[in-house]
C-alpha atoms as a PDB file:
ATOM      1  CA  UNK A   1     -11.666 -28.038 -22.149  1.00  0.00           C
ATOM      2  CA  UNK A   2      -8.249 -28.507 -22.015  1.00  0.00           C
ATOM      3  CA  UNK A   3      -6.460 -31.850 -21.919  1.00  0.00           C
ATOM      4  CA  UNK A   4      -3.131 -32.535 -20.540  1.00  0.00           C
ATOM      5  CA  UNK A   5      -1.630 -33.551 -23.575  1.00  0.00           C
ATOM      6  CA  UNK A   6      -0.330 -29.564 -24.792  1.00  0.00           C
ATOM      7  CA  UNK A   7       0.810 -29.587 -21.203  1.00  0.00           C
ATOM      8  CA  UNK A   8       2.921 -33.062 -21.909  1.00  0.00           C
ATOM      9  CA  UNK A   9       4.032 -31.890 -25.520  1.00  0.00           C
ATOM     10  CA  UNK A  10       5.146 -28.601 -23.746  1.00  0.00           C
ATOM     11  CA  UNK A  11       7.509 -30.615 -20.933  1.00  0.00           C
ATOM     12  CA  UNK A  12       8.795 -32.799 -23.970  1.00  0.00           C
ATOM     13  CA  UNK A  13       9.696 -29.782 -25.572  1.00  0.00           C
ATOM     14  CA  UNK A  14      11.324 -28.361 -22.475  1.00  0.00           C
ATOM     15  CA  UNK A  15      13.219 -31.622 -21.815  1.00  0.00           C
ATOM     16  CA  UNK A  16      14.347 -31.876 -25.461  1.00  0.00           C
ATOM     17  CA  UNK A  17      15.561 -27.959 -25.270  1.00  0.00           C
ATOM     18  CA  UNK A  18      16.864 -28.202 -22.067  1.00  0.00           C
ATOM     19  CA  UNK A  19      19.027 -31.714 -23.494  1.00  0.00           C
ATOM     20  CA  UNK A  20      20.081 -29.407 -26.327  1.00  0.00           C
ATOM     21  CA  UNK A  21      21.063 -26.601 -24.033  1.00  0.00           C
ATOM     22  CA  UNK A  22      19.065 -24.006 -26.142  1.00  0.00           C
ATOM     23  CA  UNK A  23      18.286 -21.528 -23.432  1.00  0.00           C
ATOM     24  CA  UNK A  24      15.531 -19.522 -24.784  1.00  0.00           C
ATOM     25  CA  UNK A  25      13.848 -22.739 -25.856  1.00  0.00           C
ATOM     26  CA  UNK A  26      14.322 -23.605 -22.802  1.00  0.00           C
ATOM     27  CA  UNK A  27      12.771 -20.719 -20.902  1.00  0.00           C
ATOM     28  CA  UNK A  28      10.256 -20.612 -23.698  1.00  0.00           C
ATOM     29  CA  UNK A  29       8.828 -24.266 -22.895  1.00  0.00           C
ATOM     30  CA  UNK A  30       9.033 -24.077 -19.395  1.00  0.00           C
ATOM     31  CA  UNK A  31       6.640 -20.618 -19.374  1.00  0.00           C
ATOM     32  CA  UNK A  32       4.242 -22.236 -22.309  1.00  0.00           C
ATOM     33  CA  UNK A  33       4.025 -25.401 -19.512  1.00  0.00           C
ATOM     34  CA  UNK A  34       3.454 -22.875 -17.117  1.00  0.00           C
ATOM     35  CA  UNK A  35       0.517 -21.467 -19.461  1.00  0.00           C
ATOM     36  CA  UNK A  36      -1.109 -24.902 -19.963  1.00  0.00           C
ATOM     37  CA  UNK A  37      -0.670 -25.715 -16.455  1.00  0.00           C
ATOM     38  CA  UNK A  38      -2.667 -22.991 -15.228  1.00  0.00           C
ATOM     39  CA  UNK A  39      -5.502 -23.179 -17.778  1.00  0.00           C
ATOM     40  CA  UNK A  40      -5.833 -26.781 -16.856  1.00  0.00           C
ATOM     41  CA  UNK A  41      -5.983 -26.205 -12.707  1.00  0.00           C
ATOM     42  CA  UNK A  42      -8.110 -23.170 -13.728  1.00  0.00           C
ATOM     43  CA  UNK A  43     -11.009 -25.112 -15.991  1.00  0.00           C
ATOM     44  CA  UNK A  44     -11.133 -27.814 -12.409  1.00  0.00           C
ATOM     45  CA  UNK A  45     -14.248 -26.879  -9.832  1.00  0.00           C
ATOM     46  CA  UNK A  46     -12.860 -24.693  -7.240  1.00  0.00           C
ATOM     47  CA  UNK A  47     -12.657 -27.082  -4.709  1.00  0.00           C
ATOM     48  CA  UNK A  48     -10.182 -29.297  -6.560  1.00  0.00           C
ATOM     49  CA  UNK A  49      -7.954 -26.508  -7.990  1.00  0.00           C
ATOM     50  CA  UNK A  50      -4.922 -26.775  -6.201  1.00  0.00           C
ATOM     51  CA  UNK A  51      -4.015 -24.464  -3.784  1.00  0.00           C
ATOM     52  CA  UNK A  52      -1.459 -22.909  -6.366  1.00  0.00           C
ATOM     53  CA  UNK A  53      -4.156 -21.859  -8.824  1.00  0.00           C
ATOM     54  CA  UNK A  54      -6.566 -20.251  -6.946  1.00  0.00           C
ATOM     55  CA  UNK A  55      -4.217 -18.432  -4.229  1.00  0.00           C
ATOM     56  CA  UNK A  56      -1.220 -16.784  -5.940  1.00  0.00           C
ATOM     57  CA  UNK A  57      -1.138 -15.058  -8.806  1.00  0.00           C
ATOM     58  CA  UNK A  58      -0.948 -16.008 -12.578  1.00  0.00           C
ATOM     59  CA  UNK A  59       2.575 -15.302 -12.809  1.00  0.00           C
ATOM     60  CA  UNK A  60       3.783 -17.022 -10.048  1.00  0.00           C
ATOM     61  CA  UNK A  61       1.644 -20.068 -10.748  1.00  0.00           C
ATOM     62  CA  UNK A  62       3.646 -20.386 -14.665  1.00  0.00           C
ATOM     63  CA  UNK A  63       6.762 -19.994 -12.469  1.00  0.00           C
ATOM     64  CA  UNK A  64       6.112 -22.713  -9.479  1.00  0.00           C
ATOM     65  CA  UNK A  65       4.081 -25.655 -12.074  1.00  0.00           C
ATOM     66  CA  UNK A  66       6.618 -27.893 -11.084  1.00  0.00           C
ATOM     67  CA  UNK A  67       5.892 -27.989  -7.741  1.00  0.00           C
ATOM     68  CA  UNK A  68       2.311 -27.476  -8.316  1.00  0.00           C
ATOM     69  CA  UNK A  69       2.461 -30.583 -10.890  1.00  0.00           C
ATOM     70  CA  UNK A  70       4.285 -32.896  -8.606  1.00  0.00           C
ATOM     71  CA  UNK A  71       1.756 -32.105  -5.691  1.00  0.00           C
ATOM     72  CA  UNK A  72      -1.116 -32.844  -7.637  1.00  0.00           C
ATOM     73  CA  UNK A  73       0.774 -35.958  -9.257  1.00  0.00           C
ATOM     74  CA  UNK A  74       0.827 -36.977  -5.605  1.00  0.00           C
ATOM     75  CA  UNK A  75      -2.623 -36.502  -5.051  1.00  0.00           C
ATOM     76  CA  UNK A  76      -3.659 -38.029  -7.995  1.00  0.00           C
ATOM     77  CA  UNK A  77      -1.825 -41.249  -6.781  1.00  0.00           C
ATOM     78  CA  UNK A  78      -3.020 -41.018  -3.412  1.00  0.00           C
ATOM     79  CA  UNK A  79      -6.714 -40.510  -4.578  1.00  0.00           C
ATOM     80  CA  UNK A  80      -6.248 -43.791  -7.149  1.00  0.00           C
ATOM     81  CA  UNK A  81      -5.343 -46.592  -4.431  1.00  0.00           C
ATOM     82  CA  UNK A  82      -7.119 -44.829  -1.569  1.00  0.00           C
ATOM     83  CA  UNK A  83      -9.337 -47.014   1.089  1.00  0.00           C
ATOM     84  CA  UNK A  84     -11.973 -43.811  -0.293  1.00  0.00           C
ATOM     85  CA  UNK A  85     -12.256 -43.919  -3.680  1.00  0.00           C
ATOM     86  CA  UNK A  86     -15.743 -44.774  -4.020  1.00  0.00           C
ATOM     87  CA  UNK A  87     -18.568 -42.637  -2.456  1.00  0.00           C
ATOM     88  CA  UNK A  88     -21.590 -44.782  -2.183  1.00  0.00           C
ATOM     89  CA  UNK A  89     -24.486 -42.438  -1.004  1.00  0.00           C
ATOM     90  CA  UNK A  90     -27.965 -43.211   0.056  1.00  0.00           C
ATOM     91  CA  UNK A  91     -30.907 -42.663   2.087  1.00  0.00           C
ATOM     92  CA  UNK A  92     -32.854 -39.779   2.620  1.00  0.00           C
ATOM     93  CA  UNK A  93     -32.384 -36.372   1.244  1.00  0.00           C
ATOM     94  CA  UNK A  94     -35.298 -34.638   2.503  1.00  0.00           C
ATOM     95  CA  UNK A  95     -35.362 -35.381   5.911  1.00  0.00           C
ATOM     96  CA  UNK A  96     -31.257 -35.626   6.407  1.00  0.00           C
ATOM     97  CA  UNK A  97     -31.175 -38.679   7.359  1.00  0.00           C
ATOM     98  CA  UNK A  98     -28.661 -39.246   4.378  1.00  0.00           C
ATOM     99  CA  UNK A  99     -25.787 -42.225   4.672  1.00  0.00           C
ATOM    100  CA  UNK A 100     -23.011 -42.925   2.861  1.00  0.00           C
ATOM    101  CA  UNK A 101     -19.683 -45.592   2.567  1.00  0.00           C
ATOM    102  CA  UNK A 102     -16.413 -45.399   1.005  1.00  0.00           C
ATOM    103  CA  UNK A 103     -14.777 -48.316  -1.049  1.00  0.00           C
ATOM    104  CA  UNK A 104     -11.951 -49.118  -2.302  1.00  0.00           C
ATOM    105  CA  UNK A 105     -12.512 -50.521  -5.592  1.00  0.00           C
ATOM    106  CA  UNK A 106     -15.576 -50.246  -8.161  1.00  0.00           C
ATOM    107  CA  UNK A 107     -16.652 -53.545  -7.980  1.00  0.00           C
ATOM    108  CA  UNK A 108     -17.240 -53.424  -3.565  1.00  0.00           C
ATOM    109  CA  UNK A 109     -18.872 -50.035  -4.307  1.00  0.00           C
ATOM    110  CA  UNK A 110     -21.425 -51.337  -7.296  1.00  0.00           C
ATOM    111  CA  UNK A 111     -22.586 -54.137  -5.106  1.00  0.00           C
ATOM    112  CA  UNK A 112     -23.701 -52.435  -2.190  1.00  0.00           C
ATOM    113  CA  UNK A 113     -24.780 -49.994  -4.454  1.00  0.00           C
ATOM    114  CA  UNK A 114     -27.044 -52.432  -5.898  1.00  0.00           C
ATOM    115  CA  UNK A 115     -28.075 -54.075  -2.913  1.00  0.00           C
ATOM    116  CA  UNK A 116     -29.110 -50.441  -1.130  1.00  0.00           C
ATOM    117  CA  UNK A 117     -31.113 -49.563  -4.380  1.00  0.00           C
ATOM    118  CA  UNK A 118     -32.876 -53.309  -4.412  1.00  0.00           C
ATOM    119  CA  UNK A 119     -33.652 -52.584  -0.347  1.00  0.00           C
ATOM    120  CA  UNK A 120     -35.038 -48.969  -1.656  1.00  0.00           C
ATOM    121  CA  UNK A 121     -37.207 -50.751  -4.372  1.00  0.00           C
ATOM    122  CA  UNK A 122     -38.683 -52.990  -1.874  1.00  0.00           C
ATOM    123  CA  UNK A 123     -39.495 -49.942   0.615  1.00  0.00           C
ATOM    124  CA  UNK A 124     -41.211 -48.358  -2.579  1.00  0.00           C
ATOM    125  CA  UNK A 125     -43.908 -50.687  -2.438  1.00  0.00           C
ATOM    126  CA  UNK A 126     -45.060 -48.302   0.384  1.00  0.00           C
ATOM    127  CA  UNK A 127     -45.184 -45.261  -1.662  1.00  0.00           C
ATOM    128  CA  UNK A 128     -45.269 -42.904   1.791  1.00  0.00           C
ATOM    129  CA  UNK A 129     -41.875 -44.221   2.850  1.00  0.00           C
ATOM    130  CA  UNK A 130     -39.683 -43.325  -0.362  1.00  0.00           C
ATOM    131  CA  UNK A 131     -39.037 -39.282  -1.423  1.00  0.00           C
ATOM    132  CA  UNK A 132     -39.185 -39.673  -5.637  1.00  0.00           C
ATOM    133  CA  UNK A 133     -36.048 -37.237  -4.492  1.00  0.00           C
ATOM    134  CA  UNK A 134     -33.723 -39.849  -2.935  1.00  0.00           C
ATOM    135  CA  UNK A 135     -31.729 -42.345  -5.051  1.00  0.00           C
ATOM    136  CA  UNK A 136     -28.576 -44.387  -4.624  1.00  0.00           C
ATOM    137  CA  UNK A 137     -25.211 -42.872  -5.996  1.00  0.00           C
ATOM    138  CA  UNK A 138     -22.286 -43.687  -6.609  1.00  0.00           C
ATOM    139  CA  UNK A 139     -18.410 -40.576  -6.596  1.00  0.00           C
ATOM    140  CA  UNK A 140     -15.572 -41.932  -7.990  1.00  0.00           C
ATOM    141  CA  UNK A 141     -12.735 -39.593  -6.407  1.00  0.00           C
ATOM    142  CA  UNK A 142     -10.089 -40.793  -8.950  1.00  0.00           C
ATOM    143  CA  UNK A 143     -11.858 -39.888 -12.288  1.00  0.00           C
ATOM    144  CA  UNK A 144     -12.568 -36.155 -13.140  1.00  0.00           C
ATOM    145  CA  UNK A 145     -15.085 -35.545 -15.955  1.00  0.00           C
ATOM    146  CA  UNK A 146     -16.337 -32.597 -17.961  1.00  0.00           C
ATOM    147  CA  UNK A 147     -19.242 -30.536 -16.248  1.00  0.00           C
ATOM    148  CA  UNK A 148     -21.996 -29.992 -18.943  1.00  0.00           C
ATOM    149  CA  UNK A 149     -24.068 -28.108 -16.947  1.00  0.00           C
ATOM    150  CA  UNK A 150     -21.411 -25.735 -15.133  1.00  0.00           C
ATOM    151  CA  UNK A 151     -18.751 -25.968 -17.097  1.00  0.00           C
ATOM    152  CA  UNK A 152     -15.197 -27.040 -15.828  1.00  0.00           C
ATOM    153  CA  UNK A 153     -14.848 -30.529 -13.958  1.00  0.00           C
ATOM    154  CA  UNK A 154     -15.794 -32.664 -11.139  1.00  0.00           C
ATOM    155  CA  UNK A 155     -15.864 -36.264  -9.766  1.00  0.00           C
ATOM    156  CA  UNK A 156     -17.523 -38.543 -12.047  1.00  0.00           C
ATOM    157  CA  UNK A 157     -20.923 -39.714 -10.438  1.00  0.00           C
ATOM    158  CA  UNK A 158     -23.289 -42.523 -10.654  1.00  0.00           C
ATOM    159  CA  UNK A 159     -26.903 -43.141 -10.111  1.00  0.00           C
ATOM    160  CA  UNK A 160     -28.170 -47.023  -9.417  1.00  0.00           C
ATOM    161  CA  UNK A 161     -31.318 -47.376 -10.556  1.00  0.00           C
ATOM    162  CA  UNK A 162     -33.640 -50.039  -8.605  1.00  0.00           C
ATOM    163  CA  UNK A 163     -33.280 -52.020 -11.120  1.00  0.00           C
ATOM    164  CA  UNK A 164     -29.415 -52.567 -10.640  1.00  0.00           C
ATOM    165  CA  UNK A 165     -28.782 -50.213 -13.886  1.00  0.00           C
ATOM    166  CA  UNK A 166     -26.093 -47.632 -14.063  1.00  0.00           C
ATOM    167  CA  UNK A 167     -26.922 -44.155 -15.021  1.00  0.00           C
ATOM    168  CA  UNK A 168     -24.075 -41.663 -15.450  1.00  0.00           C
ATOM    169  CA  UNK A 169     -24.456 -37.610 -13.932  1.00  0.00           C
ATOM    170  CA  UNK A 170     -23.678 -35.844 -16.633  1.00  0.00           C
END
């Protein structure tokens, strides 16, 4: 997996060359961003690629990562402080009847979290009424982690145990 930080000692580079009016370190740095760029976007689930990476073509995607970068910057930002952040899911996944609830910030999410899985425990007294299948969850749309089990990445996700514990989705 590829962290940002080749990307960010790639722009350095280019804004040091570019300072130093060295053209072909210049163009150099700028394509080698390009390169890290799109290996980045490209190791992301396909759903949260940007548009850039998955709809035009390698070399145009090294030639527009600025744009690309300062979309996604945007998004990033946008996805931090949003009223949605937090997915709390719940309820029943066999027979649809699924709900969920967006949050702001962790701490909102992780209480009704808790307080959905504590009504769920007390519901699992009748053993009929509860699918072993159904569980309380928590997305966090602002946090990306590494998929073990696909490869790539994707939202970071919770499970609240009855109990009130937290068990990361790996």
């Amino acid at each position: 997996m590829i962290r940002y930080s080749p990307f960010i000692a790639s722009v350095v580079l280019l804004v040091w060359s570019a300072a130093r009016m060295s053209v072909l370190w210049t163009i150099a740095a700028y394509v080698v961003a390009g390169l890290f760029w799109l290996a980045h976007e490209r190791q992301k689930h396909i759903l949260d690629q940007a548009w850039v990476a998955t709809t035009l073509k390698p070399l145009f995607v090294v030639a527009l990562w600025p744009v690309n970068a300062g979309c996604v910057a945007i998004l990033k930002i946008k996805s931090l402080t949003s009223a949605e952040r937090y997915l709390v899911y719940w309820g029943g996944l066999r027979d649809g009847t699924g709900q969920q609830a967006h949050f702001r910030t962790w701490r909102q999410a992780l209480s009704f979290a808790r307080q959905k899985a504590r009504e769920r425990a007390l519901t699992a007294a009748r053993p009929e009424s509860v699918f072993p299948g159904d569980h309380v969850g928590i997305i966090d749309y602002g946090r990306l982690r590494p998929d073990r089990m696909f490869g790539g990445l994707r939202h970071a996700s919770f499970v609240v145990e009855d109990s009130g514990a937290i068990q990361r989705i790996v």
